[in-house]
Structure formats: C-alpha cells, structure tokens
Protein backbone atom coordinates (compact mmCIF):
# COMPACT_ATOMS: atom_id res chain seq x y z
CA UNK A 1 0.00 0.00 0.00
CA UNK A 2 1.38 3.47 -1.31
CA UNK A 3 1.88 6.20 1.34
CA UNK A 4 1.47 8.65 -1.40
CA UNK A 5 -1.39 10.69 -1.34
CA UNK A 6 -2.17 12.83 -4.25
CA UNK A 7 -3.94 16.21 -2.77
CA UNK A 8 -7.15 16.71 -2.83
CA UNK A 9 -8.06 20.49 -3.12
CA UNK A 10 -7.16 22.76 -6.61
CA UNK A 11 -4.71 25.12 -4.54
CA UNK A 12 -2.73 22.08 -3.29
CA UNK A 13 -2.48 20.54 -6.53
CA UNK A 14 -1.33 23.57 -8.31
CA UNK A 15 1.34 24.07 -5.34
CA UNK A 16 2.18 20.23 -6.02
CA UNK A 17 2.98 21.11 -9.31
CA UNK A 18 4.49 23.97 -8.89
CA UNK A 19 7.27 22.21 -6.65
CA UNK A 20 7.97 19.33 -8.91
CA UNK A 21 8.66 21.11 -12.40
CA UNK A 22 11.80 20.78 -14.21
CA UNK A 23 13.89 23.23 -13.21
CA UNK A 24 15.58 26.06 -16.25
CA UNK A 25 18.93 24.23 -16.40
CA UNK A 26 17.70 20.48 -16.61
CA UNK A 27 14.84 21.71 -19.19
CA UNK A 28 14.98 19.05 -22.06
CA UNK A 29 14.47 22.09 -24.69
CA UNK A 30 17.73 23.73 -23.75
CA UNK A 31 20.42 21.33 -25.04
CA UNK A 32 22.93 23.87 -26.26
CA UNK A 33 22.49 26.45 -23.78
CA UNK A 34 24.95 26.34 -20.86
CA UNK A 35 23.63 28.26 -17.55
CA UNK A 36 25.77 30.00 -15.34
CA UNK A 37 25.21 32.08 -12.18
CA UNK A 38 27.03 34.93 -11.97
CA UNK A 39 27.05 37.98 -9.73
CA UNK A 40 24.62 39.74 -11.37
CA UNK A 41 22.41 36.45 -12.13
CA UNK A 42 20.94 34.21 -13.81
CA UNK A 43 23.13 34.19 -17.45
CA UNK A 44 22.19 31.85 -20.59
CA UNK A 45 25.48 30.99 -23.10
CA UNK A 46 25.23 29.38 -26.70
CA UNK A 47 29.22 29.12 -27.92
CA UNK A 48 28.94 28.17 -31.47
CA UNK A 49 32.33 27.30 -32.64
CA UNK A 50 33.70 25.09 -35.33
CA UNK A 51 34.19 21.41 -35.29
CA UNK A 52 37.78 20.75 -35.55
CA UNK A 53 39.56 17.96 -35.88
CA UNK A 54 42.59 18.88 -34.10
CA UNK A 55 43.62 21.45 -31.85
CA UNK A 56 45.94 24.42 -32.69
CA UNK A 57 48.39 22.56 -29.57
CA UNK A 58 47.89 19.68 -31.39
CA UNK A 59 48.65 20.87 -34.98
CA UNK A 60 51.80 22.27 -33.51
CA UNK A 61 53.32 19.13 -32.20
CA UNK A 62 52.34 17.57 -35.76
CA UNK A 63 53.99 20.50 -37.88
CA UNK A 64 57.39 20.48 -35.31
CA UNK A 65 57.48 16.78 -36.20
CA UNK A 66 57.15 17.42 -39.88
CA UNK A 67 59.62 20.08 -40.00
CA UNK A 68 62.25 18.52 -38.31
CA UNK A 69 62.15 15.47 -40.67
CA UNK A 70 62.42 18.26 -43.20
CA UNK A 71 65.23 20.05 -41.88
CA UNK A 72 66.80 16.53 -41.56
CA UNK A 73 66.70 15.55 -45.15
CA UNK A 74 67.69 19.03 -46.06
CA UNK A 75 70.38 18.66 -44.40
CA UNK A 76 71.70 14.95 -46.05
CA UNK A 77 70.27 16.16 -49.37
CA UNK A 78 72.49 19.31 -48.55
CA UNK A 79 75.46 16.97 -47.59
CA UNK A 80 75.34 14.63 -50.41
CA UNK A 81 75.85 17.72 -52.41
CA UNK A 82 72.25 17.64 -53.74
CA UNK A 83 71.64 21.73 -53.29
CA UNK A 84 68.39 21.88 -55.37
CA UNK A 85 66.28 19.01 -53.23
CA UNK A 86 67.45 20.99 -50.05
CA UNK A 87 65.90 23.94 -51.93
CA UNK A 88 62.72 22.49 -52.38
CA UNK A 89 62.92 20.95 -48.48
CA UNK A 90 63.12 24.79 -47.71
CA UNK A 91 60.12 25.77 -49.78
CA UNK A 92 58.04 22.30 -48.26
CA UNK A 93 58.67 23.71 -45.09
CA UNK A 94 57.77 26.94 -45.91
CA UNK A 95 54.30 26.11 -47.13
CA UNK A 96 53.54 23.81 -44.09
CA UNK A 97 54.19 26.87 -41.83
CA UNK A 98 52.23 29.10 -44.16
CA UNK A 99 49.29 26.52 -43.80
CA UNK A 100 49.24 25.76 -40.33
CA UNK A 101 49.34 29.46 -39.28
CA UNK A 102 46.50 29.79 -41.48
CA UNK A 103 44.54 26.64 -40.26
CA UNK A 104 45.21 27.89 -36.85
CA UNK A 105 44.49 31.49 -36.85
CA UNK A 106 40.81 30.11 -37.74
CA UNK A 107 40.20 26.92 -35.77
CA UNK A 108 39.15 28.61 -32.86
CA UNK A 109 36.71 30.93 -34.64
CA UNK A 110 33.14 30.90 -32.81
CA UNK A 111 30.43 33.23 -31.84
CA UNK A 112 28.94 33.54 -28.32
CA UNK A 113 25.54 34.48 -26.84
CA UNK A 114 24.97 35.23 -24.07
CA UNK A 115 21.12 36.26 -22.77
CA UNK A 116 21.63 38.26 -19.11
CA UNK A 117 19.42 40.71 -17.24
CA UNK A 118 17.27 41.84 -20.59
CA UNK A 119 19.93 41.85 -23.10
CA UNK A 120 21.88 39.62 -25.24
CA UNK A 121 25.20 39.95 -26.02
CA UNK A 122 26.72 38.72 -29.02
CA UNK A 123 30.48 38.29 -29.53
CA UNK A 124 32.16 37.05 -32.65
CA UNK A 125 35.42 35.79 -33.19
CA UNK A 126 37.46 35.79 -36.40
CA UNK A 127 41.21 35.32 -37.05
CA UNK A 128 42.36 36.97 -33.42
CA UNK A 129 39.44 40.08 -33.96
CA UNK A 130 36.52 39.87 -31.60
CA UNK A 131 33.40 42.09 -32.29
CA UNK A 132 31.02 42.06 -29.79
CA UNK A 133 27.29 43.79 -30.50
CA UNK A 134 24.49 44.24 -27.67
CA UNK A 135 20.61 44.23 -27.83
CA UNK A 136 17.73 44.95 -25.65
CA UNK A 137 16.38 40.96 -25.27
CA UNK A 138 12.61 42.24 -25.61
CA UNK A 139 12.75 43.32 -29.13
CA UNK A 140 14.96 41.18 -30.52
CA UNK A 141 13.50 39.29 -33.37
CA UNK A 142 15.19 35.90 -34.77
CA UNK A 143 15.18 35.32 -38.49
CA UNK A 144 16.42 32.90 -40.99
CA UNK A 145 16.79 32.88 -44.78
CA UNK A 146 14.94 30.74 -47.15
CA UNK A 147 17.52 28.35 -47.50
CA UNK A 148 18.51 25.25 -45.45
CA UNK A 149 21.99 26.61 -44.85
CA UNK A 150 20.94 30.38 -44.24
CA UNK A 151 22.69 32.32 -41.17
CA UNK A 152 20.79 32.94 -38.38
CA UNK A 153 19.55 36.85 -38.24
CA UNK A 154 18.99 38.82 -35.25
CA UNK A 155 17.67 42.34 -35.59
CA UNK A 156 16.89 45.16 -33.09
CA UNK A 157 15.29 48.18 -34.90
CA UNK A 158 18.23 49.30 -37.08
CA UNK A 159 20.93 46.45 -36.12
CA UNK A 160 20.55 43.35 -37.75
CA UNK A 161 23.35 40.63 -37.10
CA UNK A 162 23.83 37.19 -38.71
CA UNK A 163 24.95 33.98 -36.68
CA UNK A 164 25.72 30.38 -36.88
CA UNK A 165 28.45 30.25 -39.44
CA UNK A 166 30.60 27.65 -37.84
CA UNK A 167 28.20 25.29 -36.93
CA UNK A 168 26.42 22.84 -38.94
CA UNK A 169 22.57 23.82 -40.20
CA UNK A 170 20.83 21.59 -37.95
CA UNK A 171 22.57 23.25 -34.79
CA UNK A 172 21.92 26.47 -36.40
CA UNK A 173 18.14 26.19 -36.28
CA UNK A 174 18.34 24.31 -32.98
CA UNK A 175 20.08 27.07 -31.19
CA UNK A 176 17.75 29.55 -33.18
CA UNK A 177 14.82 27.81 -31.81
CA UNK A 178 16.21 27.62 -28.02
CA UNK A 179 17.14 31.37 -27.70
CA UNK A 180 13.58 32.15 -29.05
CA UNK A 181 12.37 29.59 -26.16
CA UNK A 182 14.89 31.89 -23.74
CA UNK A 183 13.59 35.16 -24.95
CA UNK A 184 9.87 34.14 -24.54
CA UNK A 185 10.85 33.16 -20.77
CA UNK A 186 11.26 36.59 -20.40
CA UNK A 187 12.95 38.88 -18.27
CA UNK A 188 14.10 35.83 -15.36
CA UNK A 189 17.53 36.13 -17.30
C-alpha cells in the first residue's frame, strides 16, 4: 500500500505542481544552452564554434614533427651535395608553416551568446578580432533565410546581425529555436 497521497483540493495541486517542475537548467528544450550564475544572475550561453579535428596545440606538435624530418633531409640532401632538393625541403617547409598558421588562426573561430538581465550579447570571433554587439532581449527578433543553410539573423530596430556560421545547419536552427524559447521566458535572465 502506497503512502502517497495525491492532494485533494485545486490550490494544493497547483502548489504540487508547482514544486515538482523541471527546473531552467535540466529543461529538455535547452540542449545547447549552458547556464551560469554569476554575480549579477541568472546568465544563458550558446558558444557556437567550429568542429575541428585537431587542436591548434595539437597541430603544432604535428607540424614540429614534420619540420624537423624536413630540416633533416635538407640537411643529407644538402650533404650529399644535392643543393636543389634541399631547396625544395626549404620551400616544403615553408608552405607547411604558411598553412598551419593559417589553419590555426581560424580553428578557434566561434560566436557567443549570451542572454543576461534583458539583453543579449553577441560576440564574434574571427582570425584573433573579436566584435562584440548588444541588444535589448525584448525586441529582438530571430530570423532565418529561405535556404537550409541560411545564417541565423537577429535584428533590433536598425541592427541586424547574422549567426551560426561555424556550426552545422541543424545546430543552427536548434540554437535559433532555443534562444527564441529563452527570450519568450522573459525577463528571469
């Protein structure tokens, strides 16, 4: 036999209720968002960046390894009095560094948002410049284009700002549709 009783009037069933919803961070819909408390309260975070394979650390080690077996068969090539392959070592190496800066200057591009006491805060990262661009969270408005792989747009009277272009569509639209769940909530963030 249960010891659970279920209660009887409206008021305590509402009150039941009320105490056993799911609370903001554990809500199913939010599976992107990251919450954070901070001093000033309650903040929401979407970080958007791209999917790399490897790390800039990680690219490093790789392109040291490379360029010392270079530099090594420069050197015999150089040594067995074959100047013109050591040239072309020289270029090889070259290249790789020219590549991997490249590669890495852009692997940790990403944009941030960040919904916090009525406004949301959008930063963008790309190649070492940040830009970061505020709006009042009640009139935002979220947008897309017509096609699947459109950027997301948010617009505030005369700002309008596009989104989402390191990340696949799919978590595009799904972060598109969970800040316009977080915006609805209202002013709580």
């Amino acid at each position: 036999m249960s010891t659970d009783r279920q209660p009887s009037s409206p008021e305590a069933r509402a009150a039941a209720h009320v105490t056993t919803q799911t609370p903001v961070d554990e809500d199913p819909v939010f599976r992107l968002a990251r919450f954070e408390q901070t001093a000033s309260g309650l903040a929401v975070r979407w970080k958007l960046r791209r999917s790399c394979s490897i790390t800039p650390n990680q690219l490093l080690v790789c392109v040291a390894l490379m360029l010392l077996a270079s530099a090594l068969a420069a050197l015999m090539s150089w040594g067995l009095g074959h100047a013109l392959a050591s040239l072309f070592l020289l270029l090889q190496m070259v290249a790789v560094v020219a590549a991997a800066w490249s590669y890495a200057r852009h692997a940790c591009d990403h944009d941030t948002l960040v919904l916090q006491n009525g406004r949301l805060a959008v930063e963008q990262c790309c190649g070492g410049r940040t830009e970061r661009t505020e709006f009042s969270a009640p009139l935002v408005r979220i947008g897309a284009g017509p096609g699947v792989d459109s950027l997301v747009s948010l617009s505030e009277r005369d700002k309008t700002l596009e989104v989402g272009r390191y990340v696949q569509p799919m978590v595009r639209l799904r972060m598109a549709a969970e800040l316009h769940r977080a915006l609805l909530v209202g002013p709580d963030w």
